[in-house]
C-alpha atoms as a PDB file:
ATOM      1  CA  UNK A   1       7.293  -3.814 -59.632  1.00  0.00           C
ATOM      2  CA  UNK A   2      10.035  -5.623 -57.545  1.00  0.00           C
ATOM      3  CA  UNK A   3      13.621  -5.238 -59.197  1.00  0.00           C
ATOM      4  CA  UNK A   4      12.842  -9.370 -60.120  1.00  0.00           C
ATOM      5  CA  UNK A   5      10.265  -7.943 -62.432  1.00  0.00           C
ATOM      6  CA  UNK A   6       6.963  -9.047 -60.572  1.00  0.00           C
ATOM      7  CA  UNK A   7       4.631  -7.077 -58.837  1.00  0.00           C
ATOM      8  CA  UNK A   8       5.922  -6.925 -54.896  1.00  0.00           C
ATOM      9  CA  UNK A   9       2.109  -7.866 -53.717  1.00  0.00           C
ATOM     10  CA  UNK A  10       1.947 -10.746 -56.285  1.00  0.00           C
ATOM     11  CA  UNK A  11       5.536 -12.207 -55.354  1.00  0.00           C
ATOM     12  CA  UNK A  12       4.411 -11.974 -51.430  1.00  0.00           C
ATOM     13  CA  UNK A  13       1.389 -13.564 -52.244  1.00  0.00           C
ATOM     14  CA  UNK A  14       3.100 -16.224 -54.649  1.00  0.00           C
ATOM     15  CA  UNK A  15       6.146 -17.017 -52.063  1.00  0.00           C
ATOM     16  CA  UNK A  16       3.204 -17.247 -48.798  1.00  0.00           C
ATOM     17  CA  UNK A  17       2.075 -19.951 -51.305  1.00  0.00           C
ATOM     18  CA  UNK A  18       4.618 -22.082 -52.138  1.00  0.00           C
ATOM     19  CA  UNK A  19       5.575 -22.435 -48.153  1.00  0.00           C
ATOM     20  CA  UNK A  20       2.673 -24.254 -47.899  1.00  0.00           C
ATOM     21  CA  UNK A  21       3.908 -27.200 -49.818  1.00  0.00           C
ATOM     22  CA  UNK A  22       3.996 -30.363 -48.441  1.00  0.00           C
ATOM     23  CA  UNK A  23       7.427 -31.338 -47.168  1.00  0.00           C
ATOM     24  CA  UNK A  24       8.532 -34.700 -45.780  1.00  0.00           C
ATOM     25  CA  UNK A  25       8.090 -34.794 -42.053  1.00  0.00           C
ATOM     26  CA  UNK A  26       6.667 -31.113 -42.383  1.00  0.00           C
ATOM     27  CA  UNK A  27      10.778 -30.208 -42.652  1.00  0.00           C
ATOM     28  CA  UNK A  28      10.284 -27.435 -45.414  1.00  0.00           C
ATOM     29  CA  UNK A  29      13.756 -28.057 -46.077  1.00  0.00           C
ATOM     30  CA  UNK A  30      13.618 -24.897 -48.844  1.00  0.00           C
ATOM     31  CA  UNK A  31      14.721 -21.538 -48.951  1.00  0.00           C
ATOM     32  CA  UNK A  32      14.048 -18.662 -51.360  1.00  0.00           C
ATOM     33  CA  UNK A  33      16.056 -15.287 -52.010  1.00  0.00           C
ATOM     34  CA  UNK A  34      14.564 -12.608 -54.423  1.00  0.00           C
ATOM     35  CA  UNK A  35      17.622 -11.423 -56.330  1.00  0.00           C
ATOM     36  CA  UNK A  36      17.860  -8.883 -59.222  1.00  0.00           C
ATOM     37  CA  UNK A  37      16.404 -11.281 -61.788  1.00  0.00           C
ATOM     38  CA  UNK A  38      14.445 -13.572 -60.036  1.00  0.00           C
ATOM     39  CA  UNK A  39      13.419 -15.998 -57.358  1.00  0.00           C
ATOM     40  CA  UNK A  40      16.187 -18.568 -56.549  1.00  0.00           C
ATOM     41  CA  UNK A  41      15.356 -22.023 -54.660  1.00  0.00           C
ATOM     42  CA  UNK A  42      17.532 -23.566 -52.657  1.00  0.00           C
ATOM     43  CA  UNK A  43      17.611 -26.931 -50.153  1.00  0.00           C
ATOM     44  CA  UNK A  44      17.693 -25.784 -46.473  1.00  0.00           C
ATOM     45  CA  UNK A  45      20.733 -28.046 -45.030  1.00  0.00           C
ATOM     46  CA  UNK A  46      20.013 -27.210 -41.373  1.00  0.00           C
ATOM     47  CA  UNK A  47      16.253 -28.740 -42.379  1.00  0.00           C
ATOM     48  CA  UNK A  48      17.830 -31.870 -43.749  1.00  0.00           C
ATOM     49  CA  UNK A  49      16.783 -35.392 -42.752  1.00  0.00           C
ATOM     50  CA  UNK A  50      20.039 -37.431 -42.288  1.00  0.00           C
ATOM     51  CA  UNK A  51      18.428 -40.426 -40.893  1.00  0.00           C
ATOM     52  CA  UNK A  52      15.286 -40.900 -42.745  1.00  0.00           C
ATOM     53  CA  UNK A  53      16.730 -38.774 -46.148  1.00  0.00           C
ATOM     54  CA  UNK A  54      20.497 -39.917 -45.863  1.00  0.00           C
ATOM     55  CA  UNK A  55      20.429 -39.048 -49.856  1.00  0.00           C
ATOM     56  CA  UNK A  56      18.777 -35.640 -49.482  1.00  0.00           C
ATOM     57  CA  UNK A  57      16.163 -37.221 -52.242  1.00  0.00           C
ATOM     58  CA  UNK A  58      12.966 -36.516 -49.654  1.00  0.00           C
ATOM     59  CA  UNK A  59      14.345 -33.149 -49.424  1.00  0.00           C
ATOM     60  CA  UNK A  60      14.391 -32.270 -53.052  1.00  0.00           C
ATOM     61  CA  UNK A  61      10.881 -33.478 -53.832  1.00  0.00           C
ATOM     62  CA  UNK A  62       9.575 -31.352 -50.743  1.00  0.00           C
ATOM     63  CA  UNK A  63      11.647 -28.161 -52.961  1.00  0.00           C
ATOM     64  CA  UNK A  64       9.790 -29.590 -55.894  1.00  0.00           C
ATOM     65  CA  UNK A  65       6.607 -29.105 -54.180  1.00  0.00           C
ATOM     66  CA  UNK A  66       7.436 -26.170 -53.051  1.00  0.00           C
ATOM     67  CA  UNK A  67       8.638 -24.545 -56.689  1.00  0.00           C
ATOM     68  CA  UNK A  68       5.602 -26.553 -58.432  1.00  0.00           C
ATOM     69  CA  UNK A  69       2.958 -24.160 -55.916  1.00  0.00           C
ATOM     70  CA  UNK A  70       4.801 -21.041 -56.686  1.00  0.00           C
ATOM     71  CA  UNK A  71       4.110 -21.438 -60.375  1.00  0.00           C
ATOM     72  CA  UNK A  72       0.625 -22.084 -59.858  1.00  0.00           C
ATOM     73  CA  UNK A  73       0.099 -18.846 -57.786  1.00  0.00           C
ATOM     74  CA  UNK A  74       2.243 -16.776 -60.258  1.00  0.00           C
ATOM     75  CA  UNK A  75      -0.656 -18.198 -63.151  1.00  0.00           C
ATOM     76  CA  UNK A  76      -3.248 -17.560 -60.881  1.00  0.00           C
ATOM     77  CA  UNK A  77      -2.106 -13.997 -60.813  1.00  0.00           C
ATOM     78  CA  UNK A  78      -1.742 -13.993 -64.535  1.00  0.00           C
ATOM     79  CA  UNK A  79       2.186 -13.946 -64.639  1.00  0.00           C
ATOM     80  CA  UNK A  80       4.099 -15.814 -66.496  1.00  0.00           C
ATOM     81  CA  UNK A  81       7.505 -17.926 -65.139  1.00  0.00           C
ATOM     82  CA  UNK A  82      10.586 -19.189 -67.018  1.00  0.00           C
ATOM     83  CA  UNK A  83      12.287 -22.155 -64.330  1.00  0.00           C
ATOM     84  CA  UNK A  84      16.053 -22.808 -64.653  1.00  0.00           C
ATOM     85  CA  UNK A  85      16.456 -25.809 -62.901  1.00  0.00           C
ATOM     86  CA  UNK A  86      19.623 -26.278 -61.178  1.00  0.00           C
ATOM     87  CA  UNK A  87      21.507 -23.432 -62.826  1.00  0.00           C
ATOM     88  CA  UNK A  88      24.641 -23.858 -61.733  1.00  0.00           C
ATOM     89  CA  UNK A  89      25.752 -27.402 -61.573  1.00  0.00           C
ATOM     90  CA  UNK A  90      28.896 -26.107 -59.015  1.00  0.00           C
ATOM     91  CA  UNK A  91      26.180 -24.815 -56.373  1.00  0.00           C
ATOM     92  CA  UNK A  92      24.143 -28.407 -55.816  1.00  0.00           C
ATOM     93  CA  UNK A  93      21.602 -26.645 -52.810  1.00  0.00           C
ATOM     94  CA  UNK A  94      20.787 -23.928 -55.597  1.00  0.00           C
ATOM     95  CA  UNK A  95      17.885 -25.516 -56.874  1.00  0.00           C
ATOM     96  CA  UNK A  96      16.309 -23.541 -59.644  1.00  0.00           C
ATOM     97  CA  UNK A  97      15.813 -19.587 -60.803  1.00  0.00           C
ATOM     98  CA  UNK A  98      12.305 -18.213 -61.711  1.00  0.00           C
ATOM     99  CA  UNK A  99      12.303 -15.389 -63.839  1.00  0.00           C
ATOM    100  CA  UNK A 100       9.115 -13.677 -65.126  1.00  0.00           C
ATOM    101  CA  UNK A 101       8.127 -14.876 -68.468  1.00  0.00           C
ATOM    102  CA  UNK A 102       5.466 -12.956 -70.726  1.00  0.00           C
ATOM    103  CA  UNK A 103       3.021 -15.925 -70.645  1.00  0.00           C
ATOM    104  CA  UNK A 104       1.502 -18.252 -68.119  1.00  0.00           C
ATOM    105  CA  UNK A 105       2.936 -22.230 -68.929  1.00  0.00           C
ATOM    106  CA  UNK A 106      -0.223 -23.573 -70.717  1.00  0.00           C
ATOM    107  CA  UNK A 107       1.276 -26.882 -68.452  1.00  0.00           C
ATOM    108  CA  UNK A 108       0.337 -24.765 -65.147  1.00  0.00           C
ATOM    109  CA  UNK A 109      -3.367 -25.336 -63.911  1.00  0.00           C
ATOM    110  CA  UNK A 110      -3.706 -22.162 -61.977  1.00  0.00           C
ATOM    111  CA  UNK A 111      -7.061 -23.414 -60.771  1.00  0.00           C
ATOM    112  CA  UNK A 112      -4.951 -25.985 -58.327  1.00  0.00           C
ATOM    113  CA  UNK A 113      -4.407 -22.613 -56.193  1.00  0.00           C
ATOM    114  CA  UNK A 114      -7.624 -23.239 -54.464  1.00  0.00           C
ATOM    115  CA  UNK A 115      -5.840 -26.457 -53.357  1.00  0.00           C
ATOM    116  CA  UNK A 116      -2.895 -25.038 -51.760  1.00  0.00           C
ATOM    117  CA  UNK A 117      -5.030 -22.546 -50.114  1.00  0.00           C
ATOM    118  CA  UNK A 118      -7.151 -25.667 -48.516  1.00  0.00           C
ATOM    119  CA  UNK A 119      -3.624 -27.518 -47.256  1.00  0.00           C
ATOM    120  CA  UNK A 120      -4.015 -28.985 -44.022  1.00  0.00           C
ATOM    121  CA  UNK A 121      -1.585 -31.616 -42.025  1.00  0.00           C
ATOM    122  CA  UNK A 122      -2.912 -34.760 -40.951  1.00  0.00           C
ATOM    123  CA  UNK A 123      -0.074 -36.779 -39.380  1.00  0.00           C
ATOM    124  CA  UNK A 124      -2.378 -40.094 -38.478  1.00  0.00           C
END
């Protein structure tokens, strides 16, 4: 077990996952730390779209993404995750916390990890 309370293989295997996620313009404008309690998102700034995303609104969806396939790896592993989104309101590019929980989200369809594992980019 990893000091955030997963199993090191199944975080690795969980965070190679949620990379995958599509991202406007294939930015991945996201960033994840494992700290004592968890896995913290965050937006990328030096990934940021000024000209096509002057809002930063492409960006967070593409963080979205990439926190929605990291709970659907952690269920396909059979771990549970508790998401605080946007924890601290004074830190805007920390997006959310995951934290193990003792159940899987009954709202997660682990069987969409077959999905993530098929991603491909088609930019036609």
């Amino acid at each position: 077990m990893t000091a955030t309370g997963y199993d090191d293989r199944v975080l690795t295997d969980a965070l190679r996952r949620a990379i995958r996620a599509p991202s406007v313009h294939n930015s991945q404008p996201w960033r994840w730390r494992v700290g004592p309690h968890g896995v913290d998102l965050y937006t990328d700034a030096t990934r940021r779209l000024p000209r096509t995303d002057p809002a930063g609104r492409d960006q967070v969806m593409s963080c979205g993404a990439a926190l929605h396939h990291l709970l659907v790896a952690l269920a396909h592993a059979g771990q549970g995750a508790r998401v605080r989104r946007i924890p601290d309101p004074a830190r805007p590019y920390h997006l959310a916390t995951v934290e193990p929980a003792p159940h899987v989200d009954v709202d997660v369809d682990a069987g969409l990890v077959a999905a993530i594992d098929r991603r491909r980019t088609d930019r036609r």
